[in-house]
Protein backbone atom coordinates (compact mmCIF):
# COMPACT_ATOMS: atom_id res chain seq x y z
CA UNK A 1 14.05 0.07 27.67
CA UNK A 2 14.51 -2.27 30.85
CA UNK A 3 11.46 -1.86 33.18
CA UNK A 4 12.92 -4.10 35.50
CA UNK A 5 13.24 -1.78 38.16
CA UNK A 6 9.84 -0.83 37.82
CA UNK A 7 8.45 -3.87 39.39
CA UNK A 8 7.84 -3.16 42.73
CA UNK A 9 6.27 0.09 41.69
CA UNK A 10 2.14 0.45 42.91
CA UNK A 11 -0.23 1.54 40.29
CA UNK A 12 -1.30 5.06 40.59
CA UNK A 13 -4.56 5.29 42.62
CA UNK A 14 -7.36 7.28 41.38
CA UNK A 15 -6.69 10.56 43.61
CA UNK A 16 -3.15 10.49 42.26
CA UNK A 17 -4.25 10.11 38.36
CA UNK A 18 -6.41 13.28 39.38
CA UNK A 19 -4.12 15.42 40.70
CA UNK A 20 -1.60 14.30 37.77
CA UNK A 21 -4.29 15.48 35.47
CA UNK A 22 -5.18 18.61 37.02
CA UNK A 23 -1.53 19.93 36.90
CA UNK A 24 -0.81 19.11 32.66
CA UNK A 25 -3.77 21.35 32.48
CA UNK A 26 -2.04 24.44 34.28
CA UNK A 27 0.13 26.60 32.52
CA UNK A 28 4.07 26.69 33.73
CA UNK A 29 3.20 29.77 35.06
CA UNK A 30 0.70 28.78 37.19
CA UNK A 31 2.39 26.30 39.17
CA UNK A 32 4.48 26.86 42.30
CA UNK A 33 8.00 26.03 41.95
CA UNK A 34 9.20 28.19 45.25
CA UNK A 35 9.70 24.63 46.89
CA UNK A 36 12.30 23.64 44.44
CA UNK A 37 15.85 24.66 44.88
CA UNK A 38 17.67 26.61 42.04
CA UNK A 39 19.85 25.03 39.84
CA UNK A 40 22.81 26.70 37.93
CA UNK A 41 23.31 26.36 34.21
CA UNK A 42 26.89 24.55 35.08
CA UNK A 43 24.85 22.39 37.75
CA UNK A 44 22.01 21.18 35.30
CA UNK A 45 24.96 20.65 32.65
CA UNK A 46 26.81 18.67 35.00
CA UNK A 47 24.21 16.15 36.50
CA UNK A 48 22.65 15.66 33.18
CA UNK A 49 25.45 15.22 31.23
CA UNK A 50 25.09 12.15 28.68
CA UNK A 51 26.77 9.23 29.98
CA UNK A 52 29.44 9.07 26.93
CA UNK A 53 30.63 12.72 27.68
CA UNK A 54 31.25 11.71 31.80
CA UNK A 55 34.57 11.38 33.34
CA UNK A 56 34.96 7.15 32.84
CA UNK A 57 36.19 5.73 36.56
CA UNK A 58 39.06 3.62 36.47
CA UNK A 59 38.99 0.70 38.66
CA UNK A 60 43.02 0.63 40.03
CA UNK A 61 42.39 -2.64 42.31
CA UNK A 62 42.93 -4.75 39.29
């Protein structure tokens, strides 16, 4: 895995490892969501499609 783009990336500060914490001890349940647009099946299968099965551009200006 290239972590190249990584790089300019700050560590986490202490308030942020916190509040990271506190939410993987809620249930799913328990956290709000309504912020979050909804997302059709077709949508989610679309934008997370795996590379290999995407339409391939062709570059024409050859």
């Amino acid at each position: 895995m290239d972590n190249s783009s990584n790089k300019n990336i700050p560590p986490l500060t202490k308030e942020q490892i916190w509040r990271l914490y506190q939410l993987s001890k809620m249930s799913d349940d328990e956290i709000d969501y309504s912020d979050i647009p909804k997302i059709t099946k077709e949508e989610w299968n679309e934008k997370f499609k795996p590379s290999r099965l995407r339409k391939q551009k062709q570059n024409i200006a050859s």
